[in-house]
C-alpha atoms as a PDB file:
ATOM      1  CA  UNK A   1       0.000   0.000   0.000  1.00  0.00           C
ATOM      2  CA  UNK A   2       2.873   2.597   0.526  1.00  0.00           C
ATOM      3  CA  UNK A   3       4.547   1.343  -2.422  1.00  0.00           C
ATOM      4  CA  UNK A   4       1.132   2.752  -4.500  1.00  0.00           C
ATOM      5  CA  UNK A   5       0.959   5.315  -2.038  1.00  0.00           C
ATOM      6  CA  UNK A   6       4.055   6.672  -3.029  1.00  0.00           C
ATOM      7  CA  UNK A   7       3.645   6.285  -6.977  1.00  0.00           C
ATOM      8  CA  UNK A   8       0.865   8.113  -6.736  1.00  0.00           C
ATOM      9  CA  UNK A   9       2.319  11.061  -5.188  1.00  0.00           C
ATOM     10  CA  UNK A  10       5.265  10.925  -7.699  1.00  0.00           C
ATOM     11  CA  UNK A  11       3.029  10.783 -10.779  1.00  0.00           C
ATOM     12  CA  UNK A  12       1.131  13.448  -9.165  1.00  0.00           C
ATOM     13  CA  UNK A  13       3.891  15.756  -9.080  1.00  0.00           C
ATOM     14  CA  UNK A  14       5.316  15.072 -12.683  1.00  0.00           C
ATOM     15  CA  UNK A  15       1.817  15.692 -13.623  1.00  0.00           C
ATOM     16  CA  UNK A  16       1.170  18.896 -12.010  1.00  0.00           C
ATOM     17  CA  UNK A  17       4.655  19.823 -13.239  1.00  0.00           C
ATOM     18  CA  UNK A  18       4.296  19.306 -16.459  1.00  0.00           C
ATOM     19  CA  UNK A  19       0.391  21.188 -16.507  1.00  0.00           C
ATOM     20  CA  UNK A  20       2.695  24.038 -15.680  1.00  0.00           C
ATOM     21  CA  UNK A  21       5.234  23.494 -18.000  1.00  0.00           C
ATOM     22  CA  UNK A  22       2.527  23.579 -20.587  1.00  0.00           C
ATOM     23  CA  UNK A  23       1.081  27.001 -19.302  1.00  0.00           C
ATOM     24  CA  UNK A  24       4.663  28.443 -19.338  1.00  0.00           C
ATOM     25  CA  UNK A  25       5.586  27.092 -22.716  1.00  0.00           C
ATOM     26  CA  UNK A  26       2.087  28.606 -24.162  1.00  0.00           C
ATOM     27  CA  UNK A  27       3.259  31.861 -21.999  1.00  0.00           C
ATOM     28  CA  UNK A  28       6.559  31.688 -23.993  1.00  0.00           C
ATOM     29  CA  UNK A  29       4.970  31.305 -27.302  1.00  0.00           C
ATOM     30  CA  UNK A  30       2.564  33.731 -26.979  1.00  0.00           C
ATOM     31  CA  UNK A  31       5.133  36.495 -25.051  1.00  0.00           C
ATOM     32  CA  UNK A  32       2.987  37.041 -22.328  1.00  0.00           C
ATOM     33  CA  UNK A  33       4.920  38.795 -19.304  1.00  0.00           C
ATOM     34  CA  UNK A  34       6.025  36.004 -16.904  1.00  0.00           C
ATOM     35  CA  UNK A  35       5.528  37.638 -13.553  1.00  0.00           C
ATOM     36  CA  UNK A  36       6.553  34.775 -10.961  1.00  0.00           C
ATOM     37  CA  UNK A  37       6.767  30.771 -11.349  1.00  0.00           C
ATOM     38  CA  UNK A  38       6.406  29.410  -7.751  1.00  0.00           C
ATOM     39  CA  UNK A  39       4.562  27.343  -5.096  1.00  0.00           C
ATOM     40  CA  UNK A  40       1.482  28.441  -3.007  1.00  0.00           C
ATOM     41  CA  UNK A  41      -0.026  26.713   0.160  1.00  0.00           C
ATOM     42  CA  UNK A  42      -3.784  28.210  -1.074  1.00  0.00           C
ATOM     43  CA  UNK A  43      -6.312  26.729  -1.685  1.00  0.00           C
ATOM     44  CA  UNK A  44      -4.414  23.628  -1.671  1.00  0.00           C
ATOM     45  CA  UNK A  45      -0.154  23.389  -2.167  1.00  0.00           C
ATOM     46  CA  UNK A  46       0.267  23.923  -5.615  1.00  0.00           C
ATOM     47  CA  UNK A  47       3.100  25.177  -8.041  1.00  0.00           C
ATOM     48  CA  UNK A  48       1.933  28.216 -10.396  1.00  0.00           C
ATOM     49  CA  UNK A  49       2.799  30.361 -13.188  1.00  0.00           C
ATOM     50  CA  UNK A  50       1.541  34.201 -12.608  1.00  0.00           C
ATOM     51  CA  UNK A  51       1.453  35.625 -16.125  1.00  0.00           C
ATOM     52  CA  UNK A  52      -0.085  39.411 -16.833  1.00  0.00           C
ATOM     53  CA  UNK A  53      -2.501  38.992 -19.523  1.00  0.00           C
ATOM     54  CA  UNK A  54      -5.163  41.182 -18.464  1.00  0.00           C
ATOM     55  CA  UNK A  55      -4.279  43.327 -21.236  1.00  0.00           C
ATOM     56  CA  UNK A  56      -6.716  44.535 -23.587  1.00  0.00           C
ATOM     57  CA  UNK A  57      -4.436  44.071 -26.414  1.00  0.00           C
ATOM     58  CA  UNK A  58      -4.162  39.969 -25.857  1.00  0.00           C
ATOM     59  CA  UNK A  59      -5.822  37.926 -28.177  1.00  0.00           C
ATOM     60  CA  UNK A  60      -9.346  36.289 -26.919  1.00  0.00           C
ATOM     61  CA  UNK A  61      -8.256  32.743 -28.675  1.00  0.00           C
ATOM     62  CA  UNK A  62      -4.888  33.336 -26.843  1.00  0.00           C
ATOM     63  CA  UNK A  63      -5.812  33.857 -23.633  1.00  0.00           C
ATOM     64  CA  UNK A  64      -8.214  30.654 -23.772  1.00  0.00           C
ATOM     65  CA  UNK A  65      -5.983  28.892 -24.588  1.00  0.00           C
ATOM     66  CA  UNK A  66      -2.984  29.526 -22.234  1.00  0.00           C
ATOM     67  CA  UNK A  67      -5.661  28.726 -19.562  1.00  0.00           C
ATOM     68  CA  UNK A  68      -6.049  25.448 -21.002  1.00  0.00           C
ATOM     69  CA  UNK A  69      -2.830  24.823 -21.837  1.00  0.00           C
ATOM     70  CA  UNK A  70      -2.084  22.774 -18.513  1.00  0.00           C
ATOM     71  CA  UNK A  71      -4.938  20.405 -19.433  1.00  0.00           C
ATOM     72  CA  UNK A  72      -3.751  19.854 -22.818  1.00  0.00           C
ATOM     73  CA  UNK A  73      -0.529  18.550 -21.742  1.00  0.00           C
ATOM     74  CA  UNK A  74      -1.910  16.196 -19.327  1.00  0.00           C
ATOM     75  CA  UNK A  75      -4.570  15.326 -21.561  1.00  0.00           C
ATOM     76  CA  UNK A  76      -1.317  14.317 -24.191  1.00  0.00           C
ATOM     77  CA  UNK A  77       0.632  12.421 -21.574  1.00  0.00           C
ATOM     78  CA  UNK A  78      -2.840  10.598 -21.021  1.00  0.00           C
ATOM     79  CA  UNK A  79      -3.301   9.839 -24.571  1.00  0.00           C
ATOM     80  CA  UNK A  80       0.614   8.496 -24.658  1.00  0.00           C
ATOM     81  CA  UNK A  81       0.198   6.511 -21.371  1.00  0.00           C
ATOM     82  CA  UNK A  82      -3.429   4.904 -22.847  1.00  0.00           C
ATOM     83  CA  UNK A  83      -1.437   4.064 -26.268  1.00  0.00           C
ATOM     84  CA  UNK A  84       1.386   2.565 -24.610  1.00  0.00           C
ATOM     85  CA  UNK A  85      -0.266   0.390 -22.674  1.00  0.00           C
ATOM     86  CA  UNK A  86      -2.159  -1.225 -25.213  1.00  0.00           C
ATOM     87  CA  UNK A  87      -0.238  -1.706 -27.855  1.00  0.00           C
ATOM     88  CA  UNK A  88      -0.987  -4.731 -29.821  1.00  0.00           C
ATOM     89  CA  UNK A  89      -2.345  -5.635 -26.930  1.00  0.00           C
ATOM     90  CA  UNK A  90       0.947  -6.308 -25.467  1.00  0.00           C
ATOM     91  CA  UNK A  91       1.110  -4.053 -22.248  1.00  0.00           C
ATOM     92  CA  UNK A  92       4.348  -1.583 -22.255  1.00  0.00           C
ATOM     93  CA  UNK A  93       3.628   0.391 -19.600  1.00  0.00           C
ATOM     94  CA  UNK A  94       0.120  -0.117 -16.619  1.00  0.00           C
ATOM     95  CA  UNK A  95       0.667   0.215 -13.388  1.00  0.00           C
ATOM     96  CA  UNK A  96      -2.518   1.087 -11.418  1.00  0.00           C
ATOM     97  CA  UNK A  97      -1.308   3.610  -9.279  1.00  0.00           C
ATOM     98  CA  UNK A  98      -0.825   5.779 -12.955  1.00  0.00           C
ATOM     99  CA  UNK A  99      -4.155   5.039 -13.226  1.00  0.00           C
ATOM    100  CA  UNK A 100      -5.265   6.326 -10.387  1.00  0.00           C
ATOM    101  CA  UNK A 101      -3.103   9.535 -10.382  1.00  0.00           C
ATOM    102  CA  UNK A 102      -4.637  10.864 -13.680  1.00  0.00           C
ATOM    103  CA  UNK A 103      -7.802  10.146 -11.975  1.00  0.00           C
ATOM    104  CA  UNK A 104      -6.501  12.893  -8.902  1.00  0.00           C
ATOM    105  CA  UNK A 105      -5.421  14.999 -11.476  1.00  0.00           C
ATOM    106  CA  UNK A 106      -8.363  15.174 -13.334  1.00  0.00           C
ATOM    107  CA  UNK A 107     -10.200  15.927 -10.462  1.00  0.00           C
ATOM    108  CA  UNK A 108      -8.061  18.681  -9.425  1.00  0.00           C
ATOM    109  CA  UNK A 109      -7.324  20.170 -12.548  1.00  0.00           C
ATOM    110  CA  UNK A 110     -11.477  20.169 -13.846  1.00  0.00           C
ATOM    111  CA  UNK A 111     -12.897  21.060 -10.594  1.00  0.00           C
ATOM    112  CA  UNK A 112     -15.667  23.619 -10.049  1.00  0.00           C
ATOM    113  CA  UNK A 113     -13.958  25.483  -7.168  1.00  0.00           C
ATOM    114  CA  UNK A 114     -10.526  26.540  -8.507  1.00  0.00           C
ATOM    115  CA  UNK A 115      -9.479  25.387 -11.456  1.00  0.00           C
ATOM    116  CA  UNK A 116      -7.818  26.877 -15.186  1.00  0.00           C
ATOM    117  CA  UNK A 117     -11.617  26.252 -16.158  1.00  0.00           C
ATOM    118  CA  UNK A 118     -13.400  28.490 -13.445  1.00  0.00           C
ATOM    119  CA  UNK A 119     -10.370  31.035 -14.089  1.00  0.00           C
ATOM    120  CA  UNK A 120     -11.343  30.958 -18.042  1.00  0.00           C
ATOM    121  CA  UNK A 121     -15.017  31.704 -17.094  1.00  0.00           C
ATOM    122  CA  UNK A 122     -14.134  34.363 -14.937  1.00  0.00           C
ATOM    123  CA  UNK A 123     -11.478  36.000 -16.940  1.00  0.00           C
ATOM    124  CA  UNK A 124     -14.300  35.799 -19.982  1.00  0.00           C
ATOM    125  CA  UNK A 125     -16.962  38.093 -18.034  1.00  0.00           C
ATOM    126  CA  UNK A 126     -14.273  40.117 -16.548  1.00  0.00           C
ATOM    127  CA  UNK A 127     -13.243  40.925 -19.639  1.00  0.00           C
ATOM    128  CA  UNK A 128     -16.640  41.468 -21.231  1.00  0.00           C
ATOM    129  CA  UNK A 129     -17.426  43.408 -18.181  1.00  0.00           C
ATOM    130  CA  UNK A 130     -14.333  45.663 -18.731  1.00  0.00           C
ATOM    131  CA  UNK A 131     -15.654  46.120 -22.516  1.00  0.00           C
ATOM    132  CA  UNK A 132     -19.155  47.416 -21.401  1.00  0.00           C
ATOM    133  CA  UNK A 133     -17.248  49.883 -18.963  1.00  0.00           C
ATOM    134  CA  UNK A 134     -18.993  48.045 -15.800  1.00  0.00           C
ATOM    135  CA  UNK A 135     -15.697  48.155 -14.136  1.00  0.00           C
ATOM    136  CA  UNK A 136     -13.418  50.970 -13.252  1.00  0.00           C
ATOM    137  CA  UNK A 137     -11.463  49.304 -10.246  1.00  0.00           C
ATOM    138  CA  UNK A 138      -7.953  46.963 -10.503  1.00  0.00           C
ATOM    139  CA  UNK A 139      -8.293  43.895 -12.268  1.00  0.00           C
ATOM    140  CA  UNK A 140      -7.572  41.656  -9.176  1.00  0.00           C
ATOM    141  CA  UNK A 141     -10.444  43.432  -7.273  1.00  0.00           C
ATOM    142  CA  UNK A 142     -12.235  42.423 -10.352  1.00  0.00           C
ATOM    143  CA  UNK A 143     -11.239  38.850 -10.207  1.00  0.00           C
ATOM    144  CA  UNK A 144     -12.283  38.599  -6.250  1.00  0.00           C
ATOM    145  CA  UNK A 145     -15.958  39.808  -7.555  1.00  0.00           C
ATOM    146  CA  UNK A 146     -16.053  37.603 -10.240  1.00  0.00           C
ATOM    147  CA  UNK A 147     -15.128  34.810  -7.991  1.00  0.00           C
ATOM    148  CA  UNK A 148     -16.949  35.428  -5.070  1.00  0.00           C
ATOM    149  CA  UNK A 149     -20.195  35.785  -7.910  1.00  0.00           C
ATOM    150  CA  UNK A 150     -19.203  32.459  -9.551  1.00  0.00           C
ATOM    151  CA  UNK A 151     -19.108  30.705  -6.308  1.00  0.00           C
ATOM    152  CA  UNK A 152     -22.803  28.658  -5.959  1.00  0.00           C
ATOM    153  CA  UNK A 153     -23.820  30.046  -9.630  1.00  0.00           C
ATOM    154  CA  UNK A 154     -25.949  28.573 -12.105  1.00  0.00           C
ATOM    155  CA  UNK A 155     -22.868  27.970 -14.234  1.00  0.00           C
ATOM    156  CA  UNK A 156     -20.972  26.342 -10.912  1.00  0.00           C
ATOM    157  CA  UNK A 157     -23.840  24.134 -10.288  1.00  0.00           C
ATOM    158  CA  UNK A 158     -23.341  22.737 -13.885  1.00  0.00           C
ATOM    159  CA  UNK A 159     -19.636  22.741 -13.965  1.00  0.00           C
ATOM    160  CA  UNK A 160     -20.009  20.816 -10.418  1.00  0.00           C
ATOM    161  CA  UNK A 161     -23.043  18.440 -11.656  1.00  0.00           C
ATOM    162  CA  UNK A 162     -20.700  17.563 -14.667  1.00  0.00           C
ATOM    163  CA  UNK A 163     -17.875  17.271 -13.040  1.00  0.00           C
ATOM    164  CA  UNK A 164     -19.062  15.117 -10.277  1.00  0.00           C
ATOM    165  CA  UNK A 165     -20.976  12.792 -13.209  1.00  0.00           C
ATOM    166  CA  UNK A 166     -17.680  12.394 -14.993  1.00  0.00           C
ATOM    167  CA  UNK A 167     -15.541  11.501 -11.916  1.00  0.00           C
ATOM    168  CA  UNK A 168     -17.858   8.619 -11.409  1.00  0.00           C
ATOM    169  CA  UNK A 169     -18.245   7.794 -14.820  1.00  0.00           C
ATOM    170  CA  UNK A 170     -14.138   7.305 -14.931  1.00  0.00           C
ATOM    171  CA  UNK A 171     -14.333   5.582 -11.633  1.00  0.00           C
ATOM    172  CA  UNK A 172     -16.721   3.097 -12.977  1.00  0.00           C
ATOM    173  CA  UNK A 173     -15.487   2.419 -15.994  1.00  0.00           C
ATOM    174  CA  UNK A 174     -12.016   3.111 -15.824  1.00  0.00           C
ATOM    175  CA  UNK A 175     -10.533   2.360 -12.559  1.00  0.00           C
ATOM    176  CA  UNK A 176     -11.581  -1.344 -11.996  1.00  0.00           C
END
């Protein structure tokens, strides 16, 4: 059990390390100011990349998809893990603790409380409420508003009735 324990928490990291890798390499590519690459304690620990693209200038497309950059990779290294281990139906690579990691990490990184998804919903009507001029405070006291509105939503009580179908959907099917 601490043998899986402990695979788990590995994959877990190279996972969340490489959803970041993917947000800084889309950062990179698209020349968005890197502000600070770190690790936070809140809401849970956590490594980030703080990027400034709250600029009016930035691209829509661009900024949607730096925020689902992260996803993408993992979604990838999924896809490469899934191929590999059923290939020609000779097994290359399956170890159930793997499986069970992506199933953590798609939990954390698709979850309706703070995720690169709620942050793409907020930055959207922050940015069309900058547009209509319904703003005229800082962009982080923006965000906070946007958040604390978000929280218990319509659109969170979808994102969490989705997300709590698919979680159990994987479970069930995938993680037998």
């Amino acid at each position: 059990m601490f043998v899986v324990a402990t695979h788990i928490v590995i994959a877990l990291a190279i996972f969340h390390v490489s959803h970041e890798i993917g947000h800084l390499l889309c950062a990179k590519i698209f020349k968005f100011r890197i502000i600070k690459i770190g690790f936070a304690l809140k809401p849970i620990p956590h490594t980030f990349v703080h990027v400034s693209i709250n600029n009016s200038k930035v691209n829509n497309l661009r900024r949607k998809i730096y925020y689902l950059s992260g996803f993408f990779v993992n979604v990838s290294l999924l896809f490469v893990y899934v191929v590999s281990t059923n290939y020609h139906g000779w097994a290359l690579l399956q170890y159930e603790s793997i499986d069970y990691a992506f199933f953590i990490q798609f939990m954390i990184e698709t979850n309706p409380f703070y995720s690169d998804f709620v942050l793409l919903q907020l930055d959207n009507d922050i940015q069309n409420k900058l547009k209509a001029g319904r703003y005229r405070v800082s962009y982080k006291d923006v965000h906070k508003k946007a958040f604390s509105l978000h929280q218990y939503s319509k659109n969170w009580y979808i994102h969490f009735t989705l997300w709590t179908i698919s979680l159990l959907l994987i479970h069930k099917y995938f993680l037998q």
